[in-house]
C-alpha atoms as a PDB file:
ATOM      1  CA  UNK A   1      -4.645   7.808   6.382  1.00  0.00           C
ATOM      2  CA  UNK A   2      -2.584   5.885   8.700  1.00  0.00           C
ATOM      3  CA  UNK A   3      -1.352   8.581  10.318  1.00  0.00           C
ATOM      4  CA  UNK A   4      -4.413   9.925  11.005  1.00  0.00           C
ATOM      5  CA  UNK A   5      -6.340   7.484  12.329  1.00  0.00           C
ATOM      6  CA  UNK A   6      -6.493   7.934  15.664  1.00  0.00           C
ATOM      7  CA  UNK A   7      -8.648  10.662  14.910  1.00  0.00           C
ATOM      8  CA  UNK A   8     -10.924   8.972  12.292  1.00  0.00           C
ATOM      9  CA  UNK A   9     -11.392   6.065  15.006  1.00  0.00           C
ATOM     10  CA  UNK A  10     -12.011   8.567  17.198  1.00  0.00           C
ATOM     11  CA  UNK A  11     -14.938  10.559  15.263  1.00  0.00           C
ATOM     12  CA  UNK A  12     -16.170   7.171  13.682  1.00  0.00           C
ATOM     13  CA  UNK A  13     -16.098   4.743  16.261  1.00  0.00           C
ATOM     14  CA  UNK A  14     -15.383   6.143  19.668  1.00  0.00           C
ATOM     15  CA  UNK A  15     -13.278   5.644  22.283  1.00  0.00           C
ATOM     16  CA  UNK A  16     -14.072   1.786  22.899  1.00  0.00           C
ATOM     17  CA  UNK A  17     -12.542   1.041  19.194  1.00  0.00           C
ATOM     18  CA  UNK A  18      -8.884   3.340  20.087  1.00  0.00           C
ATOM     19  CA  UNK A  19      -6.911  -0.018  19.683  1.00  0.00           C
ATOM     20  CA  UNK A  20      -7.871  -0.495  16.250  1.00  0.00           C
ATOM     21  CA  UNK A  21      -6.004   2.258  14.825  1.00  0.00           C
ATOM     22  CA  UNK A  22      -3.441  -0.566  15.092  1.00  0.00           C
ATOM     23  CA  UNK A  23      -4.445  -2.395  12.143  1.00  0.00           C
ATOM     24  CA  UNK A  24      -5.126  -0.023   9.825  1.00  0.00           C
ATOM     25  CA  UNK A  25      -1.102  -0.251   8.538  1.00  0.00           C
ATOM     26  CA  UNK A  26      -2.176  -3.654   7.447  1.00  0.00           C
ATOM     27  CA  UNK A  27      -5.507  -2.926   6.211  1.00  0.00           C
ATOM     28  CA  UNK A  28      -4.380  -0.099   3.850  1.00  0.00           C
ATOM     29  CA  UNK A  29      -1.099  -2.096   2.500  1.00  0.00           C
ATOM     30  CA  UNK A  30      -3.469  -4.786   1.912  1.00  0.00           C
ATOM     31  CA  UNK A  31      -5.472  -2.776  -0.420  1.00  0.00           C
ATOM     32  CA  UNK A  32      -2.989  -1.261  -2.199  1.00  0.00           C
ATOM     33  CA  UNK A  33      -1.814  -4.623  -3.187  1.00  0.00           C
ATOM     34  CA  UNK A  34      -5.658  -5.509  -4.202  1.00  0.00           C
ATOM     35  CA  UNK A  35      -4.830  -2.271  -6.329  1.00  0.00           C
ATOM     36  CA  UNK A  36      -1.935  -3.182  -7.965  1.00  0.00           C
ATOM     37  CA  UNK A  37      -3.483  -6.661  -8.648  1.00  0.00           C
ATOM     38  CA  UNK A  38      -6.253  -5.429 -11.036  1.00  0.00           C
ATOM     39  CA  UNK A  39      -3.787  -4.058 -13.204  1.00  0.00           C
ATOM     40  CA  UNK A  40      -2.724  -7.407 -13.810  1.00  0.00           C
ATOM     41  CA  UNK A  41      -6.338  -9.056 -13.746  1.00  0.00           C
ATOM     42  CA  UNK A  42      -7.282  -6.676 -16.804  1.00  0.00           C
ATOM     43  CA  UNK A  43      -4.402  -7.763 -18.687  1.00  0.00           C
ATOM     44  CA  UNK A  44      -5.881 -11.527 -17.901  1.00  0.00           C
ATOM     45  CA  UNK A  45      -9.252 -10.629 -19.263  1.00  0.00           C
ATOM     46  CA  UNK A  46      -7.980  -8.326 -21.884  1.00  0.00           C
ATOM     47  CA  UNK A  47      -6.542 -12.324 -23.546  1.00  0.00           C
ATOM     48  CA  UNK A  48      -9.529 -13.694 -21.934  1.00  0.00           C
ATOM     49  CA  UNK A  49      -7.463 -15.864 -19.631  1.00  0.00           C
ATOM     50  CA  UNK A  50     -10.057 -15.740 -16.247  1.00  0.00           C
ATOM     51  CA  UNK A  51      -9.518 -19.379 -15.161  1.00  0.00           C
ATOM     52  CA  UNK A  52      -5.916 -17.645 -13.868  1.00  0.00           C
ATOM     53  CA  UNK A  53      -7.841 -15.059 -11.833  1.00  0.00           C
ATOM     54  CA  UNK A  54     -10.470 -17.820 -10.227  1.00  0.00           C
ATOM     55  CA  UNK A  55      -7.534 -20.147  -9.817  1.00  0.00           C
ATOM     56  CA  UNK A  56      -5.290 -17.575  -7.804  1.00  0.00           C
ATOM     57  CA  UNK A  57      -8.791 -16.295  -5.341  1.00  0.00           C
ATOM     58  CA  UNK A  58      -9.611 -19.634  -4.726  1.00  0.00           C
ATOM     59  CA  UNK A  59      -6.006 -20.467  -3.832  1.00  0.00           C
ATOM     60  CA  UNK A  60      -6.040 -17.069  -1.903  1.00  0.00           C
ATOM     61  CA  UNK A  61      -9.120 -18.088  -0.056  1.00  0.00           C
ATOM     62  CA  UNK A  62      -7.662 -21.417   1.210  1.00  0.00           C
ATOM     63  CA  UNK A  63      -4.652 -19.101   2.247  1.00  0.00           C
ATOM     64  CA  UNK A  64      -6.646 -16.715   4.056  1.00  0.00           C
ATOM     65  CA  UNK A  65      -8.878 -19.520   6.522  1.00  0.00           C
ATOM     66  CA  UNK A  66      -5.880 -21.156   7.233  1.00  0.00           C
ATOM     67  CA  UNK A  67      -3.924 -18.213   8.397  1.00  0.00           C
ATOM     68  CA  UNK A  68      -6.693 -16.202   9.620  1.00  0.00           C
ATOM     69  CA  UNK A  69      -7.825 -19.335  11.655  1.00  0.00           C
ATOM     70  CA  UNK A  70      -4.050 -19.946  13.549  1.00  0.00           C
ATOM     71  CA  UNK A  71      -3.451 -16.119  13.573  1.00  0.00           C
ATOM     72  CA  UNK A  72      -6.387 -15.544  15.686  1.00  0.00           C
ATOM     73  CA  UNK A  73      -5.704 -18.294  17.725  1.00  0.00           C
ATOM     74  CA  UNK A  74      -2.165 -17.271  18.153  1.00  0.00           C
ATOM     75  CA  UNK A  75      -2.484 -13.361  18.290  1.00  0.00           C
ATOM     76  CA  UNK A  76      -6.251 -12.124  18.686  1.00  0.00           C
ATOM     77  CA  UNK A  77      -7.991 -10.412  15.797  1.00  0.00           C
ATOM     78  CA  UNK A  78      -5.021  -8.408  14.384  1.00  0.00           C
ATOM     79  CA  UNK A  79      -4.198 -11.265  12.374  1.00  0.00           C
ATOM     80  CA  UNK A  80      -6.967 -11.041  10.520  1.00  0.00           C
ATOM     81  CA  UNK A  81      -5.844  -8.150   9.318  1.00  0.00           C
ATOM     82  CA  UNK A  82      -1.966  -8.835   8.456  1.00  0.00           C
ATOM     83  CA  UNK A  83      -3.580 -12.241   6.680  1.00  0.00           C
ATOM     84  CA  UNK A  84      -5.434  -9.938   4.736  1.00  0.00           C
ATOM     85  CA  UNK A  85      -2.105  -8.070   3.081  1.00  0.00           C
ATOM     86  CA  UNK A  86      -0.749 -11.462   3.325  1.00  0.00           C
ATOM     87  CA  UNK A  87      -3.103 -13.152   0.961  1.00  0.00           C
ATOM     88  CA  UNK A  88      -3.052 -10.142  -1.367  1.00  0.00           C
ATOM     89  CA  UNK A  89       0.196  -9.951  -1.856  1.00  0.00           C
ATOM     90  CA  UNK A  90       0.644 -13.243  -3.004  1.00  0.00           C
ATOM     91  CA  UNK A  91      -2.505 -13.193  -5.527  1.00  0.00           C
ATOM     92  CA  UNK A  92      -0.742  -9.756  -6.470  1.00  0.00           C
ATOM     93  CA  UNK A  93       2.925 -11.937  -7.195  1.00  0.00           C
ATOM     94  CA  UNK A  94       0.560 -14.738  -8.667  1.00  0.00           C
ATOM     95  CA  UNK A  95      -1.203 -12.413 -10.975  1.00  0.00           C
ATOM     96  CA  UNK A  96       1.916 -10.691 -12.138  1.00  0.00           C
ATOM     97  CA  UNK A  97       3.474 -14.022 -13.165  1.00  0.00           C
ATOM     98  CA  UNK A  98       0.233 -15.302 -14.890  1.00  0.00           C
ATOM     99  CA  UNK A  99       0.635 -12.176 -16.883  1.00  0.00           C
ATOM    100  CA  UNK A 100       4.142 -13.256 -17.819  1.00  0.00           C
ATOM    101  CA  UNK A 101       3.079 -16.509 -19.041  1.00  0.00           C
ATOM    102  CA  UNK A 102       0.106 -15.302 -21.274  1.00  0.00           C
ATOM    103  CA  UNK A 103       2.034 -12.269 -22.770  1.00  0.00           C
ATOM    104  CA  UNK A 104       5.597 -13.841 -22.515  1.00  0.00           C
ATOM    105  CA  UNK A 105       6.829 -10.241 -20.694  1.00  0.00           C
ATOM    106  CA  UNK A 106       5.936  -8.335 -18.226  1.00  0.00           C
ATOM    107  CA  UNK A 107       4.190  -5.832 -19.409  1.00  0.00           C
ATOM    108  CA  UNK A 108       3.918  -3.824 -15.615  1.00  0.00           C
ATOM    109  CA  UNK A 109       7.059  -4.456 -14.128  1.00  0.00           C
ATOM    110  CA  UNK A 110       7.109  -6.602 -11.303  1.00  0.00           C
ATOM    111  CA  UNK A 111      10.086  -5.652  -9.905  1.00  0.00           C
ATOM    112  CA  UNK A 112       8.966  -1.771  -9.723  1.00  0.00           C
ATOM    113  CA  UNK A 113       5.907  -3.378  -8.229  1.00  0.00           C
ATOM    114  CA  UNK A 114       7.288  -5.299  -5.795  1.00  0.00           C
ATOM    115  CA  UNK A 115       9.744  -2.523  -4.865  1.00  0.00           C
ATOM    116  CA  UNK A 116       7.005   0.140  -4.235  1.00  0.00           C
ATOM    117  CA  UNK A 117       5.088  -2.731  -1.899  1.00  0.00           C
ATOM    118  CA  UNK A 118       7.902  -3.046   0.291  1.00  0.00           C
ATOM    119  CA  UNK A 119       8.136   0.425   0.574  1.00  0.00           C
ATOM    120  CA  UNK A 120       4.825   0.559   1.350  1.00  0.00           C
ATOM    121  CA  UNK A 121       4.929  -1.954   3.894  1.00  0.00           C
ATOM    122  CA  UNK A 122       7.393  -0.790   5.628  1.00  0.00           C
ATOM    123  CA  UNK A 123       6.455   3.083   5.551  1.00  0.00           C
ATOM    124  CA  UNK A 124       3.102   2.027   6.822  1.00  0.00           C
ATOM    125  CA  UNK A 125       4.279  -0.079   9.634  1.00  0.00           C
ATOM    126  CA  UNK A 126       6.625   2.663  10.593  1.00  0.00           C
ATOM    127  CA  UNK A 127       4.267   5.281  10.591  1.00  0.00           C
ATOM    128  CA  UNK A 128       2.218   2.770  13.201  1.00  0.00           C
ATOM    129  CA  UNK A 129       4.827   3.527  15.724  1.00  0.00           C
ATOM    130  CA  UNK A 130       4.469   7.946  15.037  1.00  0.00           C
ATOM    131  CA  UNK A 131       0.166   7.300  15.984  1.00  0.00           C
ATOM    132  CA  UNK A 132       1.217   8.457  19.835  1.00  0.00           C
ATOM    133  CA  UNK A 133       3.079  11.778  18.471  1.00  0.00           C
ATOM    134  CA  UNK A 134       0.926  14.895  18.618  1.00  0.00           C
ATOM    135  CA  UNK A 135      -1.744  15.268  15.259  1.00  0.00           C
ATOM    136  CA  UNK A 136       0.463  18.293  14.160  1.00  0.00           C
ATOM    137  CA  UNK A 137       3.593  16.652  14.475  1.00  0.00           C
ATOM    138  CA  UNK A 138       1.842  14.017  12.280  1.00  0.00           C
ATOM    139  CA  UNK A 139       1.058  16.514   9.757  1.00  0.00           C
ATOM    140  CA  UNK A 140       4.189  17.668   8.858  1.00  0.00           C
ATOM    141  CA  UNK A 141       6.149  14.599   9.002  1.00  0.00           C
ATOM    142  CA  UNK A 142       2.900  13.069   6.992  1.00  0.00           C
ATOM    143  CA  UNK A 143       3.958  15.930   4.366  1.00  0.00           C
ATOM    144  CA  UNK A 144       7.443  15.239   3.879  1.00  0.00           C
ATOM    145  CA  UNK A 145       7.160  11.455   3.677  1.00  0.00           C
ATOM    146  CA  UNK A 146       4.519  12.016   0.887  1.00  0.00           C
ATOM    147  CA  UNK A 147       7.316  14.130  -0.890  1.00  0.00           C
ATOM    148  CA  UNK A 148       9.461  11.924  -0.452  1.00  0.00           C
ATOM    149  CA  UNK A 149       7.220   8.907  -1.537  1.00  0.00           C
ATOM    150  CA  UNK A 150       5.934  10.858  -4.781  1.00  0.00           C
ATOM    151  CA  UNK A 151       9.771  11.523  -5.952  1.00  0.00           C
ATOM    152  CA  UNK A 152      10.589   8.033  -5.347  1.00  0.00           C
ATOM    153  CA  UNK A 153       7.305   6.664  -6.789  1.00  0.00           C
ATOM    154  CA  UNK A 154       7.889   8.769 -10.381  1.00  0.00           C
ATOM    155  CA  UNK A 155      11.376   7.191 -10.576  1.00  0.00           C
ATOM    156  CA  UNK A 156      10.842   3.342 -10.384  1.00  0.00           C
ATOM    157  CA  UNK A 157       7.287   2.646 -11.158  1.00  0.00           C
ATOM    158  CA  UNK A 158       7.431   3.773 -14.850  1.00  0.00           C
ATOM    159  CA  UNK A 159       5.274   1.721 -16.688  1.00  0.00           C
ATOM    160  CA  UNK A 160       6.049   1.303 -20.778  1.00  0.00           C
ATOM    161  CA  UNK A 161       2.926   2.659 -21.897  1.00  0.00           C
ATOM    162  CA  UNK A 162       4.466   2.510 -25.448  1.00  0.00           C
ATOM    163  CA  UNK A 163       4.149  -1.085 -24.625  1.00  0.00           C
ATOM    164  CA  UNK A 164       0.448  -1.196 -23.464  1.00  0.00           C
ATOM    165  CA  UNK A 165      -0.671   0.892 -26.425  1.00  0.00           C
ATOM    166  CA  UNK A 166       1.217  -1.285 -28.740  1.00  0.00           C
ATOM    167  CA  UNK A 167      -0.127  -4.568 -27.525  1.00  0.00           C
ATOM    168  CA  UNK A 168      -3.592  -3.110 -27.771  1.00  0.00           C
ATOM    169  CA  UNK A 169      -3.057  -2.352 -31.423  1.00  0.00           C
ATOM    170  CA  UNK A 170      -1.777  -5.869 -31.982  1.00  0.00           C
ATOM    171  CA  UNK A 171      -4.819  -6.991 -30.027  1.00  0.00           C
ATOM    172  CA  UNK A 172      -7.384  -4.910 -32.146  1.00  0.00           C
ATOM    173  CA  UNK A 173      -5.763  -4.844 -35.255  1.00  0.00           C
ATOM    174  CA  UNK A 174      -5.509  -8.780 -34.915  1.00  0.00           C
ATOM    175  CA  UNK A 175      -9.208  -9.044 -35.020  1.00  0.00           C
ATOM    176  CA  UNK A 176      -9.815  -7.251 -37.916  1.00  0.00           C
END
């Protein structure tokens, strides 16, 4: 998407928005991390532990105004959106720990977590500095670094799902 988005600005919001396709690196890393940190909200709920998930938005939220607030001062409206993956990432690390106390493990890894948002990070920024290469020179080095990406992502972010199932069973079967 990133590497494309000179185009969708283009189509969607004209030529007056072009300098926003410089944000959209943040944006999109930002809500990957959101991603990732529902996997470890419905672990939360699934032990009916939510006063971890309102505890880490509201500490989030107080996050976000404060650095949102200086960042725009500081460096215009961009901020808002590098606050944005900011703030996610840390309810994301917040989450993942919370998890770890309630289940005593972790059941998603945080380290393959953590290892496939830092690639992410930095494969998005990067591709920020390819948006002023021609669109088909885009396309084919979008193709190869979504190989790449998919070959790397198989390998580290294996989650035990022998794990997951078995923790539901204790979790079901314990209510019986």
């Amino acid at each position: 998407v990133i590497m494309f988005a000179p185009e969708v600005v283009l189509i969607f919001g004209g030529a007056k928005y072009a300098a926003s396709v410089y944000i959209t690196a943040p944006i999109i890393t930002g809500a990957l991390f959101h991603f990732f940190t529902f996997s470890y909200i419905n672990i939360e709920k699934f032990y009916n532990s939510t006063k971890t998930i309102a505890f880490a938005s509201i500490l989030a939220m107080f996050v976000n105004l404060i650095l949102t607030y200086f960042g725009i001062q500081w460096f215009g409206y961009q901020a808002a959106a590098y606050t944005y993956m900011i703030c996610y990432f840390v309810i994301m690390v917040f989450q993942a720990f919370m998890v770890k106390v309630i289940t005593g493990e972790f059941i998603i890894s945080l380290t393959n977590t953590l290892t496939v948002s830092f690639l992410s990070i930095v494969v998005n920024l990067l591709s920020m500095s390819l948006l002023e290469l021609g669109f088909f020179t885009r396309i084919l080095i979008c193709i190869v670094v979504t190989i790449l990406a998919g070959l790397v992502a198989v390998k580290i972010f294996n989650v035990n799902i022998s794990k997951l199932i078995t923790m539901v069973r204790k979790k079901v079967g314990g209510k019986k």
